[in-house]
C-alpha atoms as a PDB file:
ATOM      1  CA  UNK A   1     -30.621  -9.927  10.869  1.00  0.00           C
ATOM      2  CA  UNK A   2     -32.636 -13.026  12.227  1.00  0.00           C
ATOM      3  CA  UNK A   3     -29.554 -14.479  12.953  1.00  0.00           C
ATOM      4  CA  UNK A   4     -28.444 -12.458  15.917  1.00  0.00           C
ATOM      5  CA  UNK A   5     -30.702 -13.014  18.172  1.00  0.00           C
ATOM      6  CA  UNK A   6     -30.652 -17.177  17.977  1.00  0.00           C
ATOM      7  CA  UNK A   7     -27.113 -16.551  19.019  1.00  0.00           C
ATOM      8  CA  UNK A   8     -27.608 -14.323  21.780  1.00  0.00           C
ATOM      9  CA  UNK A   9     -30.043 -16.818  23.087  1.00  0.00           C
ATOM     10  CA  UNK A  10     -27.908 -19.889  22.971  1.00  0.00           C
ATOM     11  CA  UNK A  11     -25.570 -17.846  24.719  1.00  0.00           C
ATOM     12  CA  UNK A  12     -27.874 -16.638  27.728  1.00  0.00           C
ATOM     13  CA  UNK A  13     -29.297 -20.390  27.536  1.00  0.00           C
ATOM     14  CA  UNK A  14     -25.513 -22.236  27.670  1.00  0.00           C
ATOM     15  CA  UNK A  15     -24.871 -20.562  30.963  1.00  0.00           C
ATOM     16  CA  UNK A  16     -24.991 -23.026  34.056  1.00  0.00           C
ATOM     17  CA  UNK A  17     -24.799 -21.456  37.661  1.00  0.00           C
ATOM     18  CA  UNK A  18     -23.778 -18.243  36.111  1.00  0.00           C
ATOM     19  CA  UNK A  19     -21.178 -19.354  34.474  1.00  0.00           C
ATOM     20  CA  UNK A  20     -20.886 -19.700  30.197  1.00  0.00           C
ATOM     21  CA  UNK A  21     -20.029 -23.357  29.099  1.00  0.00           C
ATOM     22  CA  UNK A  22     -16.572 -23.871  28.267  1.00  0.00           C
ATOM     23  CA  UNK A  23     -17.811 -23.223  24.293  1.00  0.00           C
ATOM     24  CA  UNK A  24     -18.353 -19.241  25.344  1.00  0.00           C
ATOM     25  CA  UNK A  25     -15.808 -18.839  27.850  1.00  0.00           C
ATOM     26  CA  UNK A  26     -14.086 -16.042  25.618  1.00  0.00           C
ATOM     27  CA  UNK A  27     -15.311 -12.520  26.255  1.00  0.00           C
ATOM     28  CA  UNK A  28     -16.634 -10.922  23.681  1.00  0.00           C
ATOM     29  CA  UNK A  29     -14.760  -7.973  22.050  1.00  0.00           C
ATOM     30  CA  UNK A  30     -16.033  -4.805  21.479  1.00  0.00           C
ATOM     31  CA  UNK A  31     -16.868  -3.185  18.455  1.00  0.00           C
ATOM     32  CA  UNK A  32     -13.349  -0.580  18.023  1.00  0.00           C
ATOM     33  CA  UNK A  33     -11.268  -3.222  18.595  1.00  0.00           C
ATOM     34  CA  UNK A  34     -13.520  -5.180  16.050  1.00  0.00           C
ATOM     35  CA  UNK A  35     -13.343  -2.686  13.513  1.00  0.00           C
ATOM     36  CA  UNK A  36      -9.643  -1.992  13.640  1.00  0.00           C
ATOM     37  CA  UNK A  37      -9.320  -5.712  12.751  1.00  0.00           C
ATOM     38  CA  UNK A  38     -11.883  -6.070  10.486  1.00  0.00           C
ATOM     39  CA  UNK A  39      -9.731  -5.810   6.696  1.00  0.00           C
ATOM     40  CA  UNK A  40      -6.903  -7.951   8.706  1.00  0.00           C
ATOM     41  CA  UNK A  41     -10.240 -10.324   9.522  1.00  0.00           C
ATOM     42  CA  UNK A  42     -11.741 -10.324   6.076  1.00  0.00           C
ATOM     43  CA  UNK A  43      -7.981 -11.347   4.413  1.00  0.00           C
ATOM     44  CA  UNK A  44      -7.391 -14.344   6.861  1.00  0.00           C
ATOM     45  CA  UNK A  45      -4.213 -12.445   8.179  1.00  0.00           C
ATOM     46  CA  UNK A  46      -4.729 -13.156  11.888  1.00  0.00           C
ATOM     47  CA  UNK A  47      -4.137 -15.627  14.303  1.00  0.00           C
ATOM     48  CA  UNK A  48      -6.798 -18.711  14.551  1.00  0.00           C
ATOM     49  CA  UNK A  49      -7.425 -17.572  17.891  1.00  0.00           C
ATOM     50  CA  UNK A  50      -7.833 -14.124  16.848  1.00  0.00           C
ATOM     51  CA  UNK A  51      -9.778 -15.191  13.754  1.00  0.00           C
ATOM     52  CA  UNK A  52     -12.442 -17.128  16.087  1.00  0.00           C
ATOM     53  CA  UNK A  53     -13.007 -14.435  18.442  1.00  0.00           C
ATOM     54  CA  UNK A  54     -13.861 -12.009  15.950  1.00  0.00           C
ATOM     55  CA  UNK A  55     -15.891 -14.629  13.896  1.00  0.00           C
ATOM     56  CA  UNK A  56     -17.739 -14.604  17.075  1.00  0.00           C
ATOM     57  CA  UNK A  57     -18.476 -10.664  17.468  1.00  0.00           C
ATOM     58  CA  UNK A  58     -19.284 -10.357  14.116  1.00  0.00           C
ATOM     59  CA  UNK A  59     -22.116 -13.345  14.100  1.00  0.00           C
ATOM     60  CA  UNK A  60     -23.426 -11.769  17.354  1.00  0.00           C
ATOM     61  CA  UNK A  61     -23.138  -7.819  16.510  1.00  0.00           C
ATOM     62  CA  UNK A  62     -25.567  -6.243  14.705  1.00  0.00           C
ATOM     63  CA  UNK A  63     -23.051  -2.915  14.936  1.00  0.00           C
ATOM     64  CA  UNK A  64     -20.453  -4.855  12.535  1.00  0.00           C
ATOM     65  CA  UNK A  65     -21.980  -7.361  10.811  1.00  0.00           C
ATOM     66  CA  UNK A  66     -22.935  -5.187   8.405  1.00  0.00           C
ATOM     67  CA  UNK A  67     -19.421  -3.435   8.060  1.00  0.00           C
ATOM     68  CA  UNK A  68     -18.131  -7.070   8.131  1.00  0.00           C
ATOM     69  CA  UNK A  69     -20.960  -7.695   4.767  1.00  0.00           C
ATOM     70  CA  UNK A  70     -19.626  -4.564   3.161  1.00  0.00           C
ATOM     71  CA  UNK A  71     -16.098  -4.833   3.530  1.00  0.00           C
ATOM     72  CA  UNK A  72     -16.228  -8.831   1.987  1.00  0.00           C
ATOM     73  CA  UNK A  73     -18.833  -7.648  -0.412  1.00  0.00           C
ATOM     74  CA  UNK A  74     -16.343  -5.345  -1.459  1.00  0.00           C
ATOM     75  CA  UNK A  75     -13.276  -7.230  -1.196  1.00  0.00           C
ATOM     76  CA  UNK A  76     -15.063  -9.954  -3.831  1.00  0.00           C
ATOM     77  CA  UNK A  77     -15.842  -7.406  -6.154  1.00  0.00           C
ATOM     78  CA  UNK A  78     -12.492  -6.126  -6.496  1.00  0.00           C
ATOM     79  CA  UNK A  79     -11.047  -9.832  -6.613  1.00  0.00           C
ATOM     80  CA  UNK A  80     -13.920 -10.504  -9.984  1.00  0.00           C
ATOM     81  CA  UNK A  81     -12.704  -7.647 -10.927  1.00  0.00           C
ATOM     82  CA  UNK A  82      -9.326  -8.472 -11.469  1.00  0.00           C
ATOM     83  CA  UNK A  83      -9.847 -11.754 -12.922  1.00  0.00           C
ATOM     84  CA  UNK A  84     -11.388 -10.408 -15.909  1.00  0.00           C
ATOM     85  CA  UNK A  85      -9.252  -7.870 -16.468  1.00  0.00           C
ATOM     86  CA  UNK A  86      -6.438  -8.457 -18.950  1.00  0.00           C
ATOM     87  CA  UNK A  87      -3.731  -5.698 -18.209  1.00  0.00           C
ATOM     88  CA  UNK A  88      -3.123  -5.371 -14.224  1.00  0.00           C
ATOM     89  CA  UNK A  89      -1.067  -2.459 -14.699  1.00  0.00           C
ATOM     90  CA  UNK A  90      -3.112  -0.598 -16.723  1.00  0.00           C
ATOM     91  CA  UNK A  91      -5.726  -0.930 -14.089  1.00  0.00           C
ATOM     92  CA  UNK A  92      -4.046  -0.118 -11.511  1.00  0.00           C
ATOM     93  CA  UNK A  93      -2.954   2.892 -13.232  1.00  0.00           C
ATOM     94  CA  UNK A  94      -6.390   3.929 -14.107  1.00  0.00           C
ATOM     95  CA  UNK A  95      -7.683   3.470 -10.648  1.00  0.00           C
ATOM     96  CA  UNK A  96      -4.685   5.626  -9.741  1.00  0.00           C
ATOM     97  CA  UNK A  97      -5.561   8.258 -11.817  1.00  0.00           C
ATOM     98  CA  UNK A  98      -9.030   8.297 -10.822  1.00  0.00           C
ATOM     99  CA  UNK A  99      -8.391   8.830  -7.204  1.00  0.00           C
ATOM    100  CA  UNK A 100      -5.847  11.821  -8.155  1.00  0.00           C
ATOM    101  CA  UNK A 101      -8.249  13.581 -10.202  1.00  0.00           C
ATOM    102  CA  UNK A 102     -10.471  13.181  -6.957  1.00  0.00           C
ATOM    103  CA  UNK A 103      -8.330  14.509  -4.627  1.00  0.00           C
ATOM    104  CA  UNK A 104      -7.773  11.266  -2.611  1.00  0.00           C
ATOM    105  CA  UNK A 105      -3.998  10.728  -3.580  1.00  0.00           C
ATOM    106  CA  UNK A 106      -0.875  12.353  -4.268  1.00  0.00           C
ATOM    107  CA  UNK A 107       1.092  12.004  -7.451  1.00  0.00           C
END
């Protein structure tokens, strides 16, 4: 977590008669809008603009960086995963089945 508060500095520091530099003029978001984003985020399916600005939240926010770790973290284990296994159907139906017999999805 170390590398919050660098960034938070450079960003009190940047400011010139109370005004941020024209690399921080974008406000920051906050953390819902963040974390409605965030699997959109994590599979590159946003705009560049979009992309930046929550690149920018999550470097700074020690609220979603670590829901930011998780869901990537997760998102790569799936992916290895999948490489390795030989029948994509078959998993999927086994994953399938696994949630039914939880409870967590319908037939």
């Amino acid at each position: 977590m170390k590398r919050f508060v660098p960034r938070w500095l450079a960003r009190v520091f940047s400011m010139k008669d109370g005004m941020w530099d024209d690399a921080m003029a974008a406000p920051m978001l906050d953390c819902e809008s963040v974390m409605r984003q965030l699997w959109d985020y994590v599979d590159a399916e946003l705009t560049p603009e979009r992309m930046k600005d929550i690149r920018m939240h999550v470097e700074m926010c020690k609220r979603c960086y670590p829901q930011y770790e998780f869901e990537r973290a997760f998102l790569d284990a799936v992916s290895a995963r999948r490489r390795t296994h030989s029948d994509p159907e078959r998993l999927r139906a086994s994953v399938l089945a696994a949630l039914q017999s939880k409870g967590l999805s319908e037939a």
